[in-house]
Protein backbone atom coordinates (compact mmCIF):
# COMPACT_ATOMS: atom_id res chain seq x y z
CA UNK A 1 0.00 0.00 0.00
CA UNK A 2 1.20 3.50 -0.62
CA UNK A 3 2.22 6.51 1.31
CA UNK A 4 -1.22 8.03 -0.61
CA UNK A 5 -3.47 4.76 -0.06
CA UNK A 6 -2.52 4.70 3.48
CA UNK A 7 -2.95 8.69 4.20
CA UNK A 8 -6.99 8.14 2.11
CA UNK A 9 -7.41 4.70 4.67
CA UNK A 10 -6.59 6.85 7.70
CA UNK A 11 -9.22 9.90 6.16
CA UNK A 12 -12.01 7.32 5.61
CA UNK A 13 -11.56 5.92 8.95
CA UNK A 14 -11.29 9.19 10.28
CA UNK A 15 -14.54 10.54 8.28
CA UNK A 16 -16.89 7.44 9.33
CA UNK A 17 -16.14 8.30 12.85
CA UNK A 18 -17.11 11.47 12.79
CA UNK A 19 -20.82 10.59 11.27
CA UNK A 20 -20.87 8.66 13.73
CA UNK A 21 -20.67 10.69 16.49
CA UNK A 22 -22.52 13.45 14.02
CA UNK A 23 -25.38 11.14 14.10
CA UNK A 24 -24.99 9.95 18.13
CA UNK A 25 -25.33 14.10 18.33
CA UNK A 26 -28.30 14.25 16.29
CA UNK A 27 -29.70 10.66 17.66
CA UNK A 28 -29.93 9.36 14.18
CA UNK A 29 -28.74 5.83 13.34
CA UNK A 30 -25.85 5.87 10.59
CA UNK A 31 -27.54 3.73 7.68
CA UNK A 32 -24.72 2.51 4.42
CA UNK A 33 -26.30 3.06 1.36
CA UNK A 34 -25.56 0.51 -1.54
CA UNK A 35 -26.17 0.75 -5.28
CA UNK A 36 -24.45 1.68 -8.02
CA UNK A 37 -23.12 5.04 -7.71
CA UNK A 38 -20.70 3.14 -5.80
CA UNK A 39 -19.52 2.44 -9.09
CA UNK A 40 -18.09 5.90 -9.34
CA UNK A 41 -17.90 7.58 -5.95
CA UNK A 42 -16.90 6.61 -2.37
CA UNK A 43 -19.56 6.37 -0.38
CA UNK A 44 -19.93 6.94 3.57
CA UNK A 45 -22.49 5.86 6.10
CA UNK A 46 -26.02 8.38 5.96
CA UNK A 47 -27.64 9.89 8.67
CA UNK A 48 -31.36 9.22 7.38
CA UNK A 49 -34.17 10.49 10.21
CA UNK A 50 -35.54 13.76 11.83
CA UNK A 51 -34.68 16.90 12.92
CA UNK A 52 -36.93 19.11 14.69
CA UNK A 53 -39.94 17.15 13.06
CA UNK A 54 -38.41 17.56 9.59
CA UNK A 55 -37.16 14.96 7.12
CA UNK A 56 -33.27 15.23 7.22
CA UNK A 57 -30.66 13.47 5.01
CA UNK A 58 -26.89 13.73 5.28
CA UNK A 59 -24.50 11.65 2.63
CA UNK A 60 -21.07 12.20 1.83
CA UNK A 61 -19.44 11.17 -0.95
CA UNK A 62 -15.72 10.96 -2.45
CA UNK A 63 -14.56 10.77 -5.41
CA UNK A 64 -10.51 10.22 -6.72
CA UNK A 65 -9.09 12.99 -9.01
CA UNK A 66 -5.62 12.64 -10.16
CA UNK A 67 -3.42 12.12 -6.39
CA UNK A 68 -6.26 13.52 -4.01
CA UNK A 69 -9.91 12.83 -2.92
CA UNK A 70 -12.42 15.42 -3.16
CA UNK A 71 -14.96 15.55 -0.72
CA UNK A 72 -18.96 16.03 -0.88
CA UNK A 73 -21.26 16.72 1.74
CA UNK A 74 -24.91 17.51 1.27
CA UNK A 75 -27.45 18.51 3.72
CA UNK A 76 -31.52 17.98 2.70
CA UNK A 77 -34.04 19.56 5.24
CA UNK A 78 -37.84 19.10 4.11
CA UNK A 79 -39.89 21.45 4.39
CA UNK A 80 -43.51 22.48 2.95
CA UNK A 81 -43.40 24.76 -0.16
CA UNK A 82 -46.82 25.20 -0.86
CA UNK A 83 -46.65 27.56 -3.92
CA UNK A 84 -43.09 26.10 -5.25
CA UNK A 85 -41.00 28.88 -4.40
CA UNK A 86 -37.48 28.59 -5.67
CA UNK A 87 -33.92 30.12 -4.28
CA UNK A 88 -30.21 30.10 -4.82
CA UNK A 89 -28.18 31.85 -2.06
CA UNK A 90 -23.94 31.24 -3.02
CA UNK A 91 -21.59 33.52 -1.31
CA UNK A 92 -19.92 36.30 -2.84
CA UNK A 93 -16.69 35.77 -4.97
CA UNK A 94 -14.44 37.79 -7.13
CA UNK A 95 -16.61 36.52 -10.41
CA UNK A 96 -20.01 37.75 -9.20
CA UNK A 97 -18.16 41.02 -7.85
CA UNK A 98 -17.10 41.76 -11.26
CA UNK A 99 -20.35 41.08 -12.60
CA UNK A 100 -22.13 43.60 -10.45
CA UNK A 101 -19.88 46.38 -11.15
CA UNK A 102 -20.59 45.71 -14.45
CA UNK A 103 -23.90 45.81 -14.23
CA UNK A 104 -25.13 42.26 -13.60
CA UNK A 105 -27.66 42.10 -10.42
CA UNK A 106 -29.03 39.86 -8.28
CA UNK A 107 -31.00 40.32 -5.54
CA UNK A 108 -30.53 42.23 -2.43
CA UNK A 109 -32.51 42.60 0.73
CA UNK A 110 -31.51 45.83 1.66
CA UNK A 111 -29.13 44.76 4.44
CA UNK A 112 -25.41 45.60 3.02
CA UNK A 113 -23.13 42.94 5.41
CA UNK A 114 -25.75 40.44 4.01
CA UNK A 115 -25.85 41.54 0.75
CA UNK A 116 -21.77 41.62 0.63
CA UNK A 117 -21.58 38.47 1.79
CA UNK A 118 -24.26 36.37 -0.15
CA UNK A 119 -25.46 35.87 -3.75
CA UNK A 120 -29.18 35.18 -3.79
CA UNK A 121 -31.30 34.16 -6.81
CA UNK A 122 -34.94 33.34 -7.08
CA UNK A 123 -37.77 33.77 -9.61
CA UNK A 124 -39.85 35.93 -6.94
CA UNK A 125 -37.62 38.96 -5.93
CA UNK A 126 -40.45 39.63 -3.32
CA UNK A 127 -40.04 35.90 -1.62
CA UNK A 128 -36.69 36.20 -0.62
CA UNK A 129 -36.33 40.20 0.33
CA UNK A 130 -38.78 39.48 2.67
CA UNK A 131 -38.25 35.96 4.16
CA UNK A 132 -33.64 36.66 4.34
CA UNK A 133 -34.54 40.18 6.11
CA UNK A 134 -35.85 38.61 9.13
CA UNK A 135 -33.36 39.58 11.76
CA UNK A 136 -33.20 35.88 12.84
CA UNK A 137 -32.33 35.00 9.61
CA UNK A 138 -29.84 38.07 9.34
CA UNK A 139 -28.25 36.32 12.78
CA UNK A 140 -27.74 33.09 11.75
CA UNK A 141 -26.39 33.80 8.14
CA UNK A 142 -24.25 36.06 10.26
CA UNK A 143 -22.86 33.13 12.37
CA UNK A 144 -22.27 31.43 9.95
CA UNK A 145 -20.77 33.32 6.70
CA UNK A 146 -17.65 32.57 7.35
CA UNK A 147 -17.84 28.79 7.12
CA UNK A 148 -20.39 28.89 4.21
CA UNK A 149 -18.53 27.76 1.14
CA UNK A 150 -21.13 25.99 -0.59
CA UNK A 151 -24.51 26.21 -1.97
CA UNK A 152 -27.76 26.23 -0.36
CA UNK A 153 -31.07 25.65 -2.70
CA UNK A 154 -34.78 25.45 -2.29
CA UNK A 155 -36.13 22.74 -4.64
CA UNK A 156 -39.51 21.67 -4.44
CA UNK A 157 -40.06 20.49 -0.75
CA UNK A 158 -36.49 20.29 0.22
CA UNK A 159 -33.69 22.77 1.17
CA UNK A 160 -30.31 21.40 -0.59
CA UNK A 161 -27.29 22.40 0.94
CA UNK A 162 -23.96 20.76 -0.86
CA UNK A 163 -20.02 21.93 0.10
CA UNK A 164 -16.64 20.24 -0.63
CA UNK A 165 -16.59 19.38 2.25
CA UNK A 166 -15.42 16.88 4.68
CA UNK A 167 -15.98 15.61 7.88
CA UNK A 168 -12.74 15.08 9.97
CA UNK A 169 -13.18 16.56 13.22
CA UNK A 170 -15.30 18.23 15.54
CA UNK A 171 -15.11 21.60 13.83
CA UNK A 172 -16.53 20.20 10.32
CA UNK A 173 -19.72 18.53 13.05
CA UNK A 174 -20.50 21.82 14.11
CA UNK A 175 -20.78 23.13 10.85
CA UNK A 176 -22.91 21.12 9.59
CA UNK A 177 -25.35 21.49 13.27
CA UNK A 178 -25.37 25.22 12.98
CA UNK A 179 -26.15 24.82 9.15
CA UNK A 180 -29.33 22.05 9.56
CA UNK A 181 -30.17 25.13 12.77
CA UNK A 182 -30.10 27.68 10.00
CA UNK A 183 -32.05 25.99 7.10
CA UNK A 184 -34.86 24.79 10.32
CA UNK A 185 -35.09 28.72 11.11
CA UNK A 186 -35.42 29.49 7.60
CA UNK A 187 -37.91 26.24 6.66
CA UNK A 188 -40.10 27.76 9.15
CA UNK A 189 -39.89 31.47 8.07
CA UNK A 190 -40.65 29.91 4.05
CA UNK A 191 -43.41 28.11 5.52
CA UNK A 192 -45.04 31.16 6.91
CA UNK A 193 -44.85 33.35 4.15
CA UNK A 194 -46.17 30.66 1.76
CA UNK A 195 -49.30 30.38 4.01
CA UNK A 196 -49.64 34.58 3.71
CA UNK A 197 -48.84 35.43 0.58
CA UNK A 198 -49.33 33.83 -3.34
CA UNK A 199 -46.49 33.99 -6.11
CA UNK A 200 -46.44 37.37 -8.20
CA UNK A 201 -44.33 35.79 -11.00
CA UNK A 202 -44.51 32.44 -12.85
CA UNK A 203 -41.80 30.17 -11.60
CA UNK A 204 -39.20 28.90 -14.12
CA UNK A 205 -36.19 26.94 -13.23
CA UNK A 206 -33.59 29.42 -11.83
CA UNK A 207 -30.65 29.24 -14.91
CA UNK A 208 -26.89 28.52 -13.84
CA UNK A 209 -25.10 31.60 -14.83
């Protein structure tokens, strides 16, 4: 076995025993998943159950690229989406800089530190100025901007969080609990406005850009 073989042995091992104690945090049973994407990527034990009443998923995967591993996590939260709203939030990088000071916009909520920070798309400009400006929502966004690397979605009935990202200590666990305690918050807050308020704008798939 290799110096490289024995360092990705030593990760794995390292990674599986941090969903477990992930999961012994979140009193969910790791589950291994089998089927054919095995075929292609590395695949670590799930944590498949609740959280805070709410359908909750978390899978890692792997996958070998030239001499290193890189590293998927991805966190699904359901939720109820009555009238199908849809959002992107990303955080800001040099690209998406460049293309608002050349004119390209996205939308803002009015709060600059937020609207620095984070990149947010939807089909209803309304949906999201109003749900992201909750100060609870400011708060936890806050807490956790600088550890957001990744992207969070709302598809359907489920809020999509995925990051290269992977779990190998403590640190990486608490990530990952104050994310699933941000996208609850913000489940709830989505919730609430779709029980107030009906879509101003036909929804069409958001478009990569």
């Amino acid at each position: 076995m290799s110096l490289f073989e024995l360092f990705i042995s030593s990760q794995e091992k390292q990674i599986e025993k941090q969903v477990y104690a992930l999961g012994n945090e979140l009193r969910i049973q790791p589950k291994i998943k089998r089927g054919w994407s095995q075929l292609i990527y590395k695949q670590y034990p799930q944590l498949d159950g609740k959280y805070q009443g709410r359908d909750l998923l978390i899978s890692m995967t792997s996958r070998k690229r030239k001499n290193r591993r890189i590293f998927k996590t991805q966190v699904t939260l359901g939720l109820y989406n009555h009238y199908n709203y849809d959002l992107r939030i990303t955080k800001e990088n040099f690209l998406s800089k460049m293309g608002k000071y050349f004119g390209v916009k996205d939308i803002e909520i009015g709060h600059p530190p937020f609207d620095d920070n984070f990149r947010i798309q939807s089909s209803d400009t309304y949906f999201p100025e109003t749900v992201l400006s909750e100060p609870l929502i400011i708060d936890k966004f806050k807490r956790i901007s600088k550890e957001f690397k990744g992207e969070l979605l709302l598809e359907g009935h489920e809020l999509i969080y995925e990051e290269q990202l992977a779990l190998l200590s403590r640190k990486e666990r608490n990530h990952v609990k104050k994310l699933l305690d941000l996208m609850d918050t913000l489940a709830r807050y989505i919730e609430g406005f779709g029980q107030e308020r009906r879509p101003t704008m036909n929804h069409e798939p958001l478009a990569d850009l």
